[in-house]
Protein backbone atom coordinates (compact mmCIF):
# COMPACT_ATOMS: atom_id res chain seq x y z
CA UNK A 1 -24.70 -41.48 49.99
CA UNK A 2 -22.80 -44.48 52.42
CA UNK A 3 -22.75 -48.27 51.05
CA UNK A 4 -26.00 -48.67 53.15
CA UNK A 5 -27.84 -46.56 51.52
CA UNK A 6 -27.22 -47.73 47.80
CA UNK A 7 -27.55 -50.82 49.65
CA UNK A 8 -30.92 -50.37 50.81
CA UNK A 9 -32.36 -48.18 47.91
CA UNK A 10 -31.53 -51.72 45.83
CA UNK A 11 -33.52 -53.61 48.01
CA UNK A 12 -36.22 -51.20 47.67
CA UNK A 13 -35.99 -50.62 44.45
CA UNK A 14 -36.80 -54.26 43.66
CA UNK A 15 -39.76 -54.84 45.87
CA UNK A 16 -41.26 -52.17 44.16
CA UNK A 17 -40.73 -53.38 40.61
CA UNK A 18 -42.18 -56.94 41.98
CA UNK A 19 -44.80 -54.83 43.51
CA UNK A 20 -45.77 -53.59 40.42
CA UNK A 21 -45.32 -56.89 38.85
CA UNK A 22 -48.05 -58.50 41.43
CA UNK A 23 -50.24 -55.79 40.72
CA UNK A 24 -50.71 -55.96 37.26
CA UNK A 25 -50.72 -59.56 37.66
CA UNK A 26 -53.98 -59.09 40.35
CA UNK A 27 -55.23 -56.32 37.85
CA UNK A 28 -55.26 -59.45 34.92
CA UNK A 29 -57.49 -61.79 36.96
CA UNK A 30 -60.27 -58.67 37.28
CA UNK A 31 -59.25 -56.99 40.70
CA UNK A 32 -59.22 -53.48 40.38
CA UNK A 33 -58.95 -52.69 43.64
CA UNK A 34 -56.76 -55.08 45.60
CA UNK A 35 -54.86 -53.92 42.19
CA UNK A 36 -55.20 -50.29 42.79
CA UNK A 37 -53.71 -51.14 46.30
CA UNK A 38 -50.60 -52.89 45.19
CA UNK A 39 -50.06 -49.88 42.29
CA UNK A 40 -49.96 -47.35 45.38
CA UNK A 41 -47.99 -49.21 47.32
CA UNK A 42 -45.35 -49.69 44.37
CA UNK A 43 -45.50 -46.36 43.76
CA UNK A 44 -44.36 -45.19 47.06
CA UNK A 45 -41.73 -47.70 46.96
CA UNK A 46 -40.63 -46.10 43.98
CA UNK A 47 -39.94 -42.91 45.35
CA UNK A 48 -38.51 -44.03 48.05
CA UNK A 49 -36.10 -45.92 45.83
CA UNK A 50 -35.31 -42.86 43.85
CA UNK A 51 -34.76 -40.86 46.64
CA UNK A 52 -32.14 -42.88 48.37
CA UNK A 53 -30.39 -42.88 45.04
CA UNK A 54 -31.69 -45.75 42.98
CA UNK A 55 -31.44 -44.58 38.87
CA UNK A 56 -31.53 -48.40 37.58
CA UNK A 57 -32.65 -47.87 34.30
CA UNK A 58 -35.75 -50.47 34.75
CA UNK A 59 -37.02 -48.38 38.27
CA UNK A 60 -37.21 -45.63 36.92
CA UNK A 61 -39.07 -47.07 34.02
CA UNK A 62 -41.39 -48.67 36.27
CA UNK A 63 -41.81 -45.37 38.25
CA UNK A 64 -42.28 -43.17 35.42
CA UNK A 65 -45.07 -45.27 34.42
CA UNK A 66 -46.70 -45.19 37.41
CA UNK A 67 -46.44 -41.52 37.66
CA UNK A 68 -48.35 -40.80 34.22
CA UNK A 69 -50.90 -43.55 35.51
CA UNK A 70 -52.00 -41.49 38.66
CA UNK A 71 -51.66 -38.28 36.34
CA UNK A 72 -48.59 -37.01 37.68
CA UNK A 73 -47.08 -36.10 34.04
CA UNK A 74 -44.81 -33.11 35.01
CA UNK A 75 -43.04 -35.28 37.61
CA UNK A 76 -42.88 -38.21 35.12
CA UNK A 77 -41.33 -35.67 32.78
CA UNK A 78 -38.89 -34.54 34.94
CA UNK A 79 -37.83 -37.68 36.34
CA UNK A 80 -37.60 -38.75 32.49
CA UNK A 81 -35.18 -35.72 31.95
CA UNK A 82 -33.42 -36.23 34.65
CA UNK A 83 -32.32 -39.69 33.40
CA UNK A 84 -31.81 -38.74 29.85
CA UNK A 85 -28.42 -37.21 31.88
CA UNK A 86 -27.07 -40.96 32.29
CA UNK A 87 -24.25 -41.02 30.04
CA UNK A 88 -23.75 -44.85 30.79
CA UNK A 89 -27.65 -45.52 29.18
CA UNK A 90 -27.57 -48.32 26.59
CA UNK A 91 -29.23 -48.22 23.17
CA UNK A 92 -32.44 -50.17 24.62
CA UNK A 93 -32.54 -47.67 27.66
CA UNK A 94 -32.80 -44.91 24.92
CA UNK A 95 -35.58 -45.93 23.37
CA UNK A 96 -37.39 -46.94 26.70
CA UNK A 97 -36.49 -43.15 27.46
CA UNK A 98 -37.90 -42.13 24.39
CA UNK A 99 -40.91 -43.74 24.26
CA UNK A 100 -42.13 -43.20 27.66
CA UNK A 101 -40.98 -39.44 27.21
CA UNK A 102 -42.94 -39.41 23.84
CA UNK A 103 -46.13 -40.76 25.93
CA UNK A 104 -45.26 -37.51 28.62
CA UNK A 105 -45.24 -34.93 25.22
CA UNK A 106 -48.71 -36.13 24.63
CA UNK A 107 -50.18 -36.25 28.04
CA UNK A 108 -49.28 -32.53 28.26
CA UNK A 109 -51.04 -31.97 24.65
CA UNK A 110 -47.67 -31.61 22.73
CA UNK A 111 -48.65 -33.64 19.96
CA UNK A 112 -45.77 -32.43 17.08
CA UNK A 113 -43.47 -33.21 19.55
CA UNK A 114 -44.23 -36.28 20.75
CA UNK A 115 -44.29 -37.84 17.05
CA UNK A 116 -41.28 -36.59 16.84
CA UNK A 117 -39.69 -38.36 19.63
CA UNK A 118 -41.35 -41.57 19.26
CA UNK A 119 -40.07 -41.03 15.35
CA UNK A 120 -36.03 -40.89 17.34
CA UNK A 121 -37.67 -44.19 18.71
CA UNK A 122 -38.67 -46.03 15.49
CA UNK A 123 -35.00 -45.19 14.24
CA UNK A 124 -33.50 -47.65 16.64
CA UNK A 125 -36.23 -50.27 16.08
CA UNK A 126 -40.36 -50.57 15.04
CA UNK A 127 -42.28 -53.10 17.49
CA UNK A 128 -45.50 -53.90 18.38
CA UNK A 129 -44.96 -50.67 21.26
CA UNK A 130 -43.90 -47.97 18.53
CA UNK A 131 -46.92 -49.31 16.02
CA UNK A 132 -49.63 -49.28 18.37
CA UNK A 133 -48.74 -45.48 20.28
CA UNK A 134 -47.28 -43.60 17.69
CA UNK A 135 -50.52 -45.19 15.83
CA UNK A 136 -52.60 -43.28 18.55
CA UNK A 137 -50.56 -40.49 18.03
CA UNK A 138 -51.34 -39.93 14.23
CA UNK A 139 -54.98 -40.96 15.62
CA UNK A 140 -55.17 -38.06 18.17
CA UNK A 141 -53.33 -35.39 15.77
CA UNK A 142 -55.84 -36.33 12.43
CA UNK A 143 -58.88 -35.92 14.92
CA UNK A 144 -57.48 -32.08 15.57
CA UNK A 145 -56.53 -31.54 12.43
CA UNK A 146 -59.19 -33.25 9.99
CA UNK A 147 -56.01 -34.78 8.22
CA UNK A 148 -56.42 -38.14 8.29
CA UNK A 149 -54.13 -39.43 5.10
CA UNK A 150 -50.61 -39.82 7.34
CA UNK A 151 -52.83 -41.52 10.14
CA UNK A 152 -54.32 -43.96 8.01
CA UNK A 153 -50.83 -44.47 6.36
CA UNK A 154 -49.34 -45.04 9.85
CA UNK A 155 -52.04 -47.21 10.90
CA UNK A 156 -52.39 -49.66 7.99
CA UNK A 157 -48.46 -50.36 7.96
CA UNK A 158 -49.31 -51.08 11.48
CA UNK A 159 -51.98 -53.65 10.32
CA UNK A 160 -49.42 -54.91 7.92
CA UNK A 161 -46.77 -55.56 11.08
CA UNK A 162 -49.73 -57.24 13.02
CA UNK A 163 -52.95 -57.21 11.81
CA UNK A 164 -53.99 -59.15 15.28
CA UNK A 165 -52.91 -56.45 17.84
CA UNK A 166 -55.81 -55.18 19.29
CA UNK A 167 -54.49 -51.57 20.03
CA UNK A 168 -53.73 -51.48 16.53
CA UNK A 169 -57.56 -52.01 15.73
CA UNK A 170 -58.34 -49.89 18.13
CA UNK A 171 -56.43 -46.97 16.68
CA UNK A 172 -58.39 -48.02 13.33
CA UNK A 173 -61.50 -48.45 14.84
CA UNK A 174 -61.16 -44.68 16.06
CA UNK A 175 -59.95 -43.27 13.14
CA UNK A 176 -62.81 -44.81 10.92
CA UNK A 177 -65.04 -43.62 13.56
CA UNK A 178 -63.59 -39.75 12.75
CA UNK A 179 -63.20 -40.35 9.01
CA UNK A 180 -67.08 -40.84 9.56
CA UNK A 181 -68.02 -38.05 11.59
CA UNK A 182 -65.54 -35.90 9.23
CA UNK A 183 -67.40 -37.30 6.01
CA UNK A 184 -71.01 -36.84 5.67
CA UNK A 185 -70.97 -38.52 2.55
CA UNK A 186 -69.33 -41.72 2.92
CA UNK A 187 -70.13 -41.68 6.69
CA UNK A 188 -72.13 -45.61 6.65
CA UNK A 189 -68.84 -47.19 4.93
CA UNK A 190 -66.42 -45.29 7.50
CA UNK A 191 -68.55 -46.05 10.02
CA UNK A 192 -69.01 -49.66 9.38
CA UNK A 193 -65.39 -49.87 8.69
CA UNK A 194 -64.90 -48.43 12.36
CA UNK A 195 -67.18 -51.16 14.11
CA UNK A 196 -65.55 -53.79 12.34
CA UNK A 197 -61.92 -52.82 13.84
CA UNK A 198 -64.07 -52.30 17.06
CA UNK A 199 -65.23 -55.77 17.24
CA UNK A 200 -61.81 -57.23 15.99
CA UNK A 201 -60.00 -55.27 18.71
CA UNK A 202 -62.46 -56.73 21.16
CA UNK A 203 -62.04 -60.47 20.26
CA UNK A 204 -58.36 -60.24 20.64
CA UNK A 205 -58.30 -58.46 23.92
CA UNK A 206 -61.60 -58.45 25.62
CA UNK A 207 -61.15 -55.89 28.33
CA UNK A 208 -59.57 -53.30 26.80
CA UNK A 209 -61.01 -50.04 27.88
CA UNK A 210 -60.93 -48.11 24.72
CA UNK A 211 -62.67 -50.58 21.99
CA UNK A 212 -65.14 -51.46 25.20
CA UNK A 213 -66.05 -47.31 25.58
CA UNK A 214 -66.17 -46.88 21.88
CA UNK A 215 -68.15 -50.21 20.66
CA UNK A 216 -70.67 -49.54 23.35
CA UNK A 217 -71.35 -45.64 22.24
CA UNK A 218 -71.15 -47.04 18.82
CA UNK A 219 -74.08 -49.44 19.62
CA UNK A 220 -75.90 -47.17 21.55
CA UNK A 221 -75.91 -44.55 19.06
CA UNK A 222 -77.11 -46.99 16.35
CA UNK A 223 -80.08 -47.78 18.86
CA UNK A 224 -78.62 -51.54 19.26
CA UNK A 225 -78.45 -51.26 23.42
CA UNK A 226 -79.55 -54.76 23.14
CA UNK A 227 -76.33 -55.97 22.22
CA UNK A 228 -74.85 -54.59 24.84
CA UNK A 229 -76.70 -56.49 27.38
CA UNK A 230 -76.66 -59.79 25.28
CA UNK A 231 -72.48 -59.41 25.91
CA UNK A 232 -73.05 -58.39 29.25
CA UNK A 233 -71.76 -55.70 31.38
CA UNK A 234 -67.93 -55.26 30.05
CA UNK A 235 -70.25 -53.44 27.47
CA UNK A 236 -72.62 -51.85 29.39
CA UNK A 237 -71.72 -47.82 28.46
CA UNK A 238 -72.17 -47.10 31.91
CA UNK A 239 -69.65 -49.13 33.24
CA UNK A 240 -67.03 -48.79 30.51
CA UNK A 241 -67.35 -44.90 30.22
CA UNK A 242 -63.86 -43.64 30.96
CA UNK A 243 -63.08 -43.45 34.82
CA UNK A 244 -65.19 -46.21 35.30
CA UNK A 245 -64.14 -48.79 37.99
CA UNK A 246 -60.22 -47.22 37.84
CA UNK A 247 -60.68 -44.96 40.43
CA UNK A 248 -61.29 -41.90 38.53
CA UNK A 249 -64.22 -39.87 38.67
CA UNK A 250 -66.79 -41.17 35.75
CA UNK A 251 -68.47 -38.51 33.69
CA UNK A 252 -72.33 -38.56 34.49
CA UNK A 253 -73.33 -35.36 33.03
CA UNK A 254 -75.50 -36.16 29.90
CA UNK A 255 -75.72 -39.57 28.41
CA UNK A 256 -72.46 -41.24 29.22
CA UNK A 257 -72.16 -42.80 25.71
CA UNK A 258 -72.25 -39.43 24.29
CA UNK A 259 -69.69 -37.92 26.81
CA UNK A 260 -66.59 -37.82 24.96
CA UNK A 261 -63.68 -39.68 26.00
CA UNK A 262 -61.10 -37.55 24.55
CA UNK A 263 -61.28 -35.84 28.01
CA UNK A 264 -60.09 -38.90 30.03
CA UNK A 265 -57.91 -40.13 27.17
CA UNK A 266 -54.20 -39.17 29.08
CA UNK A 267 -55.10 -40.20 32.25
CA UNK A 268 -56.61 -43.40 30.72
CA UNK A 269 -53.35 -43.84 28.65
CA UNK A 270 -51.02 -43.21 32.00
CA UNK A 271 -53.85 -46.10 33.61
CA UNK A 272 -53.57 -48.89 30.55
CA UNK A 273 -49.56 -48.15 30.52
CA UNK A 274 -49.08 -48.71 34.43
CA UNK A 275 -49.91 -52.10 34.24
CA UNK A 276 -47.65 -53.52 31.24
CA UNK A 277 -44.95 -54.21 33.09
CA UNK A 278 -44.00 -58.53 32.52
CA UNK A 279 -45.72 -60.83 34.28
CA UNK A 280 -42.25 -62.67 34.41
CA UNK A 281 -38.70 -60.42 34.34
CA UNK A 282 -35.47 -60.72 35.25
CA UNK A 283 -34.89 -56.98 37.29
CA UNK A 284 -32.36 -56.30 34.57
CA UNK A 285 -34.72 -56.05 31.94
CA UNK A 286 -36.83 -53.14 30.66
CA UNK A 287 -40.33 -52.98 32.00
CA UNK A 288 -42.46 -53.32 28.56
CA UNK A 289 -44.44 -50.18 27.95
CA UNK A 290 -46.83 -51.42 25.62
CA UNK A 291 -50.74 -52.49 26.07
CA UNK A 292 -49.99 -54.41 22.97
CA UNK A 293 -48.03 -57.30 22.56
CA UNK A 294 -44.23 -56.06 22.18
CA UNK A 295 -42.08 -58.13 19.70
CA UNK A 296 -38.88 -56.89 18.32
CA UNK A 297 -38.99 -56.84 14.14
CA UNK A 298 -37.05 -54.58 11.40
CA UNK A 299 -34.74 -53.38 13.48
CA UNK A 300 -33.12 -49.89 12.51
CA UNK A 301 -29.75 -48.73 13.75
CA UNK A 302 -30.31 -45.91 15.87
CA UNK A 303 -29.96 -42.07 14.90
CA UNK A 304 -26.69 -40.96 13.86
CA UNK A 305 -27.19 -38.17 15.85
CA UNK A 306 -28.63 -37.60 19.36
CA UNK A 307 -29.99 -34.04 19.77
CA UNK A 308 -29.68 -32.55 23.40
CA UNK A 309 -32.55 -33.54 25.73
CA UNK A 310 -35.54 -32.22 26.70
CA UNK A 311 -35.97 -30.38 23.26
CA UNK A 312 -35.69 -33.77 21.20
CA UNK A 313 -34.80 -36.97 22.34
């Protein structure tokens, strides 16, 4: 590759990222799809990037993230792999890598092993991003499993770090909501446990898509539709089902309250991950991964040892 083509995969590399920047910005202010546009048009600047040679750290954050957003998880993956080869990769690109490829592990339904690598990540440091995914993690696993002790651990030491971060009480919110269905016996107190995370989640960040799908089903299964037209239609269940107004196909067989969003729930993650990039960002830094609010706190030196990538990162 000739000077003008590192040249000029620079260049692009950086309209993308403020593509993606502008997007997420347009997304913010309740534009889907003059968002949707600008995510698509980043994303082909991405690879257009990459293919002229452009392995900046932050790009290929930015492009691995919109990758898993339009459900393209194997090519995220492999583009995550393929960077893991970077022997000049700081500490803080590491646990970028990590994360994101922890968030790939899941999408393909590799759940032990994507605790595990977000575990390599909480060895460097535990923020607000670590809490609030590997929180969804434990989450996801304790609704296969019907173990729910670990999760609740996870999630309450979560609480402890921030007990205002609304992904957090989201991830409680669901896992009351399975304690429940798990629990005939003490299903009223897990469930109103649940709702009460819900409703906390949604006061902190009003349009999050998660506590918005799973407070309306949980009103509209207690037979209190009303109050989902007295707060209007962010919490109408037909408008908040998964797929809805993102540009994925919304499930309309059945009730939609009652479709399960465990179905949608990678392709949603890819979506709510594609546009937490900072509003404001020098193109050094990282691109922050995080629907939650990332702040840096009990930092941990990282792993003594770095076991070869892909198995473990």
């Amino acid at each position: 590759m000739g000077l003008f083509d590192t040249a000029k995969a620079a260049v692009i590399g950086n309209k993308a990222y403020r593509t993606h920047v502008d997007a997420n910005k347009v997304a913010s202010e309740g534009k889907p799809a003059e968002a949707g546009a600008k995510y698509a048009e980043a994303l082909r600047l991405y690879g257009e990037a990459y293919r002229l040679g452009n392995v900046a750290p932050n790009i290929l954050q930015g492009y691995a993230l919109l990758l898993l957003r339009e459900g393209h998880f194997d090519e995220a993956k492999a583009l995550l792999e393929n960077q893991a080869k970077n022997k000049a990769l700081s500490k803080d690109d590491w646990f970028q890598l990590r994360m994101q490829y922890a968030i790939c592990l899941w999408c393909a339904g590799d759940i032990d092993r994507a605790l595990e690598t977000m575990g390599r990540a909480a060895q460097y440091k535990k923020n607000g991003s670590v809490y609030s995914t590997m929180g969804m993690f434990w989450v996801d696993k304790a609704k296969q499993t019907g173990e729910f002790a670990e999760a609740l651990k996870f999630n309450e030491e979560a609480l402890d770090y921030d007990d205002e971060d609304a992904a957090t009480l989201d991830n409680l919110g669901q896992l009351y909501e399975a304690m429940a269905e798990a629990n005939a016996e003490r299903a009223a107190e897990y469930r109103a446990a649940a709702l009460k995370y819900y409703e906390k989640a949604h006061e902190q960040k009003p349009r999050q898509i998660t506590t918005l799908y799973y407070l309306a089903r949980m009103y509209h299964r207690d037979g209190d539709d009303a109050v989902l037209y007295r707060r209007g239609n962010r919490l109408d269940p037909q408008r908040v089902a998964p797929g809805a107004g993102s540009g994925m196909r919304t499930q309309r067989n059945g009730d939609a309250c009652e479709a399960s969003p465990l179905r949608y729930a990678r392709r949603l993650f890819g979506l709510m991950f594609a546009s937490s990039a900072p509003a404001i960002a020098p193109m050094a830094a990282p691109i922050n991964i995080s629907p939650s609010i990332s702040r840096t706190a009990n930092a941990l030196p990282p792993s003594a040892t770095y076991s070869p990538y892909p198995s473990a990162m």
